[in-house]
N, C-alpha and C. Protein backbone atom coordinates (compact mmCIF):
# COMPACT_ATOMS: atom_id res chain seq x y z
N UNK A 1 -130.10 -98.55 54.67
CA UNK A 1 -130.74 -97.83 53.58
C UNK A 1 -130.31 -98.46 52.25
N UNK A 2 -131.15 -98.34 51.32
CA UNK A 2 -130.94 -99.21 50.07
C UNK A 2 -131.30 -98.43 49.37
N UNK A 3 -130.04 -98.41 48.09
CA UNK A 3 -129.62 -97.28 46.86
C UNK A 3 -130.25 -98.21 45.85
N UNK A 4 -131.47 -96.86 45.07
CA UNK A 4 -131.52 -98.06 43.62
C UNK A 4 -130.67 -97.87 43.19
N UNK A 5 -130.46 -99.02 42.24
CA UNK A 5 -129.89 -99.58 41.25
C UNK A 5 -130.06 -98.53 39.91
N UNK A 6 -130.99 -97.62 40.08
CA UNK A 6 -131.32 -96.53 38.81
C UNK A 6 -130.11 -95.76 39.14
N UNK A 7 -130.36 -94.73 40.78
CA UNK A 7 -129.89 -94.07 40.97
C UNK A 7 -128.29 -94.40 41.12
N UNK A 8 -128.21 -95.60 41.06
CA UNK A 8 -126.57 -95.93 41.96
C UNK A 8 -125.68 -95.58 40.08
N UNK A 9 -126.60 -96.30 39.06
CA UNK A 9 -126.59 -95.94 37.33
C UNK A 9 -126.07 -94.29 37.36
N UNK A 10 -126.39 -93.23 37.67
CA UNK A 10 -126.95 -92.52 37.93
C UNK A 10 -125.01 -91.12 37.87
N UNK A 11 -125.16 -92.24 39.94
CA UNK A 11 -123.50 -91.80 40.13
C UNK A 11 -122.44 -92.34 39.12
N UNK A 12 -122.91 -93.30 38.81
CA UNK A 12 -121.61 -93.88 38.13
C UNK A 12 -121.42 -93.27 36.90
N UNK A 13 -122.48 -92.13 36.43
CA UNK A 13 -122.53 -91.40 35.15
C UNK A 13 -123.14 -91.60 34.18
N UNK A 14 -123.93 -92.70 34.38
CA UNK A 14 -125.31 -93.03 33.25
C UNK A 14 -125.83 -91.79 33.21
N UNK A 15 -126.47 -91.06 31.98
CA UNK A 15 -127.89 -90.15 32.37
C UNK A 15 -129.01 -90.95 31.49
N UNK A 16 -130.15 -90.10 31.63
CA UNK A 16 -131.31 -90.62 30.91
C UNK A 16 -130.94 -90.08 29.11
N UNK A 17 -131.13 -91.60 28.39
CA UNK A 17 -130.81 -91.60 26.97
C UNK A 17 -132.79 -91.71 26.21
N UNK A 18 -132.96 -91.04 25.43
CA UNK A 18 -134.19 -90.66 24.75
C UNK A 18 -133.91 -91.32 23.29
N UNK A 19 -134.32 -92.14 22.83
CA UNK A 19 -134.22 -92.50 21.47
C UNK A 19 -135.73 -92.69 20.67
N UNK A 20 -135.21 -91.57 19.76
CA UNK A 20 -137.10 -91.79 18.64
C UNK A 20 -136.39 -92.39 17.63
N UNK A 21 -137.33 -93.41 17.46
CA UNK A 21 -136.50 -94.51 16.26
C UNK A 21 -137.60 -94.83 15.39
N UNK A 22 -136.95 -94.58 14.13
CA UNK A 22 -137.83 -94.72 13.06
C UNK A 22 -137.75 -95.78 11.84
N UNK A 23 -138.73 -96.71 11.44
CA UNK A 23 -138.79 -97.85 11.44
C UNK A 23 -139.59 -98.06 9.84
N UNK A 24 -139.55 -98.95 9.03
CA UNK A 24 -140.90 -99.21 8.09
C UNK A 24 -141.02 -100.60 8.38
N UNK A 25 -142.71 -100.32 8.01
CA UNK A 25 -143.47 -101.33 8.51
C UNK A 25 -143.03 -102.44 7.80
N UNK A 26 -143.31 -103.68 8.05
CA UNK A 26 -142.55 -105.29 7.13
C UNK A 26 -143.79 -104.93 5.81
N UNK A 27 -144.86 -105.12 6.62
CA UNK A 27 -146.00 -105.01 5.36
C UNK A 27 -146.23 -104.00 4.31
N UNK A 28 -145.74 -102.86 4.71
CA UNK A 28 -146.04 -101.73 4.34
C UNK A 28 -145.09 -100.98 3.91
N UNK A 29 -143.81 -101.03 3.59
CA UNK A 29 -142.40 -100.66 3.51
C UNK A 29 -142.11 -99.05 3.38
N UNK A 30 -143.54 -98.76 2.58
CA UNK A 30 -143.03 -97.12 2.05
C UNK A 30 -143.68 -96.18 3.19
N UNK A 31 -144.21 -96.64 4.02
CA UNK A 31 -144.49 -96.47 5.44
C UNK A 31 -143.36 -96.46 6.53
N UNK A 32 -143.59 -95.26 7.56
CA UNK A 32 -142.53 -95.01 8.50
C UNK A 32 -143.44 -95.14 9.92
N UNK A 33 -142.94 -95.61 10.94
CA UNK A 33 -143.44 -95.39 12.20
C UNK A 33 -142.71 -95.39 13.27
N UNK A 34 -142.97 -94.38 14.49
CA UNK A 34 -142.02 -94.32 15.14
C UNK A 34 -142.25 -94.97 16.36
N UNK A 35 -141.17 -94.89 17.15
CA UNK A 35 -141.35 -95.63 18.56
C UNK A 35 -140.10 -94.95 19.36
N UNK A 36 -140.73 -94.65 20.89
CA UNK A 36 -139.99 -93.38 21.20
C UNK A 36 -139.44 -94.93 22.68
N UNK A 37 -138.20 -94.63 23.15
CA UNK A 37 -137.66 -95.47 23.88
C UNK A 37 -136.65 -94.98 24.90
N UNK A 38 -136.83 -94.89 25.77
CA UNK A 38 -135.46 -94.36 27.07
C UNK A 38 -135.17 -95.44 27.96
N UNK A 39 -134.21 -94.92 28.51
CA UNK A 39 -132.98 -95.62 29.24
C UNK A 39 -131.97 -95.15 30.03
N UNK A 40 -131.19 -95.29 30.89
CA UNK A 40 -130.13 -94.94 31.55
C UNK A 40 -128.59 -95.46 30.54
N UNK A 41 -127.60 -95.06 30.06
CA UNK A 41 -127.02 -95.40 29.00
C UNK A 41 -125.53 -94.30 29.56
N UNK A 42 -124.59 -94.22 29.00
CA UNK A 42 -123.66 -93.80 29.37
C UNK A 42 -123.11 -93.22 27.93
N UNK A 43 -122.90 -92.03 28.12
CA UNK A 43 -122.63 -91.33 26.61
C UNK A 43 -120.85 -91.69 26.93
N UNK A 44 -120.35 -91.16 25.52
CA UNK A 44 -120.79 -91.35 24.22
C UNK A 44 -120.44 -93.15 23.74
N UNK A 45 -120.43 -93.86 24.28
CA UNK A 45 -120.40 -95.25 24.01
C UNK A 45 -121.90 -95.81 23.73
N UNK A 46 -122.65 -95.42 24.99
CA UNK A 46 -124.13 -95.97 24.88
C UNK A 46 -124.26 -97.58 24.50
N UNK A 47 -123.83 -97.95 25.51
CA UNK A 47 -123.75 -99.80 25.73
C UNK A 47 -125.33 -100.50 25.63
N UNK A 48 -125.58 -99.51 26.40
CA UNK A 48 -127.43 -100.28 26.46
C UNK A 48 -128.24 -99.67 24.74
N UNK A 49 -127.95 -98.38 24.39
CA UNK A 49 -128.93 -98.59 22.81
C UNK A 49 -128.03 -99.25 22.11
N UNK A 50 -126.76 -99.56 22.25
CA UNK A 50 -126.39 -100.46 20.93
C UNK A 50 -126.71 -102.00 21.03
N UNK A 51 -127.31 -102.15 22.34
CA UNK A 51 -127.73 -104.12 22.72
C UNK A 51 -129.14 -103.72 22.00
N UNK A 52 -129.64 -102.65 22.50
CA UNK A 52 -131.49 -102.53 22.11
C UNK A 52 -131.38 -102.54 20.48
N UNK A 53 -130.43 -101.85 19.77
CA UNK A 53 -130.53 -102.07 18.35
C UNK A 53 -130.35 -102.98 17.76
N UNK A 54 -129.03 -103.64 18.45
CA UNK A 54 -128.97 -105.25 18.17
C UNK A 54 -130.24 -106.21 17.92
N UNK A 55 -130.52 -106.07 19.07
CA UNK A 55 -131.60 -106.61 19.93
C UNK A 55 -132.58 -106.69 18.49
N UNK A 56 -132.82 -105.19 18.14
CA UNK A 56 -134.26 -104.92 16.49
C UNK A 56 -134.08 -105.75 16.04
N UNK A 57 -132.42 -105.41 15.40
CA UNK A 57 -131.96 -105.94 14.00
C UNK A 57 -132.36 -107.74 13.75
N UNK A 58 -131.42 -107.98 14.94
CA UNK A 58 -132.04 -109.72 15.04
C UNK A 58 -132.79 -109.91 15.41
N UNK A 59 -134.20 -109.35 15.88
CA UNK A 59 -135.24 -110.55 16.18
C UNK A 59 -136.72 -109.85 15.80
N UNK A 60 -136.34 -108.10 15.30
CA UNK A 60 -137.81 -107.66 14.63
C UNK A 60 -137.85 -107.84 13.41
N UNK A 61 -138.86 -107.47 13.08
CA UNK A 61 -139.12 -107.45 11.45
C UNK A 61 -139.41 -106.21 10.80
N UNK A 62 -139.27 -105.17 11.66
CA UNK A 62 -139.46 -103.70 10.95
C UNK A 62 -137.91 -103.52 10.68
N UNK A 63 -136.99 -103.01 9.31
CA UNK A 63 -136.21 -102.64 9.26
C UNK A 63 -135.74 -100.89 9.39
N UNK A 64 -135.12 -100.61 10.45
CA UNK A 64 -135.11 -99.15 10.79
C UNK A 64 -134.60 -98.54 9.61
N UNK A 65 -134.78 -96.79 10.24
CA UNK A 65 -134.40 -96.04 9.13
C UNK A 65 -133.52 -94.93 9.61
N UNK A 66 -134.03 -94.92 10.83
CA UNK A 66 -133.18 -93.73 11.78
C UNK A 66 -133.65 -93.80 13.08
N UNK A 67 -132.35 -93.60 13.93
CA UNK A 67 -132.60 -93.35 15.30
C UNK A 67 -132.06 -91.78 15.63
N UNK A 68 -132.58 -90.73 16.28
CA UNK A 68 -132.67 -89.81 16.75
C UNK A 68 -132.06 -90.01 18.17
N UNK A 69 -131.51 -89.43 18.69
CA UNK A 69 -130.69 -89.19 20.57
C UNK A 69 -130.84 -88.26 21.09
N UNK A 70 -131.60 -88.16 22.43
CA UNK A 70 -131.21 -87.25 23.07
C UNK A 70 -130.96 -87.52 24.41
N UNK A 71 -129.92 -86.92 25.09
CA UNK A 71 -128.90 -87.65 26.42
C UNK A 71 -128.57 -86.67 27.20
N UNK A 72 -128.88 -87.07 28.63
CA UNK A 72 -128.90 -85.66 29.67
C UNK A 72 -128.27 -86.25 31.09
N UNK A 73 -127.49 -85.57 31.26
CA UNK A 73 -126.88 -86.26 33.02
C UNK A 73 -128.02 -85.74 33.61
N UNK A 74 -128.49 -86.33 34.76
CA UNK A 74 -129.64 -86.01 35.65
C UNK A 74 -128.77 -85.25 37.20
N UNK A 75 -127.97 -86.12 37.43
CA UNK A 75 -127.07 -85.88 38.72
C UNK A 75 -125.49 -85.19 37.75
N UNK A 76 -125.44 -84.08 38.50
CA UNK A 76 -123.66 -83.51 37.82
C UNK A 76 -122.71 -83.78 39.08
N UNK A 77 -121.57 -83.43 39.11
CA UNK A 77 -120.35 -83.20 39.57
C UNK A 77 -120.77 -82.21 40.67
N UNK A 78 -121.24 -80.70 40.44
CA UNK A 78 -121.35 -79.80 41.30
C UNK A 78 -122.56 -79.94 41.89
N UNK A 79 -123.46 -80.68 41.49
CA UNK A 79 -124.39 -80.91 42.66
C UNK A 79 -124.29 -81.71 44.00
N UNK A 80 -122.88 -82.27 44.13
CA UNK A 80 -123.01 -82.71 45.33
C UNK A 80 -121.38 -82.72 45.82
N UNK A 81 -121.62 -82.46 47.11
CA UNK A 81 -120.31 -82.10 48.01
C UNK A 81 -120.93 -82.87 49.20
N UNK A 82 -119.47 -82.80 49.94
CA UNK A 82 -118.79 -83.46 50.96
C UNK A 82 -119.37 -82.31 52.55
N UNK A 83 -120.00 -82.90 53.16
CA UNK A 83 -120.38 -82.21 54.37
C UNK A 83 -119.66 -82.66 55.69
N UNK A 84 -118.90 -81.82 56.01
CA UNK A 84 -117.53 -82.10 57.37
C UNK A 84 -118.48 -82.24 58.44
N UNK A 85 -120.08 -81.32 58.77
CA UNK A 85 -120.67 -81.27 60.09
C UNK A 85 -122.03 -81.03 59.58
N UNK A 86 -122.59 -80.80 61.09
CA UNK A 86 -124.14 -80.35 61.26
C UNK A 86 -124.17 -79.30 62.18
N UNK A 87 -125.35 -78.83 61.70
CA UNK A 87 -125.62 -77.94 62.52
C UNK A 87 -126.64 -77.78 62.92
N UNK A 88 -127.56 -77.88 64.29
CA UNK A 88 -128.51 -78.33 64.72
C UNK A 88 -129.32 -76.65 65.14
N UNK A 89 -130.10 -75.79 64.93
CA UNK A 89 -130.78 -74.73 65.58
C UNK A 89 -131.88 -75.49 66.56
N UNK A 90 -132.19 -74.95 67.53
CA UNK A 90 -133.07 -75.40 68.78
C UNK A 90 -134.34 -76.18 68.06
């Protein structure tokens, strides 16, 4: 059986990271536009939006104005336990 790579993210404590990021246009400056972006990311460090912001800064041409977060474990701690047996009914 083969674990994605999302889900394996997942156990290791990534949850899904939501970023609305808000931007002005190169041409248009006094202009705002947004662009909504998710990810698997690991709070509160968030390794993967700080490469993706990187990422803007050097190689777009919209200079941002704000990024917005929102970050949710999908899998917790108490959702999963250790099963000693089975139990089979007819």
């Amino acid at each position: 059986m083969t674990i994605s790579a999302d889900f394996r993210r997942q156990l290791e404590g990534y949850g899904l990271l939501t970023a609305e990021i808000l931007y002005r246009l190169p041409d248009h400056p006094k202009l705002l536009q947004s662009f909504i972006w998710q990810t698997f990311d690991l709070a509160p460090e968030f390794p993967e939006l700080k490469k993706f912001l990187d990422f803007w800064q050097r190689d777009l041409e919209g200079p941002l104005y704000s990024v917005r977060l929102a970050h949710r474990h999908l899998i917790k701690p108490t959702e999963w336990r250790l099963v000693d047996g089975e139990l089979t009914l007819h």
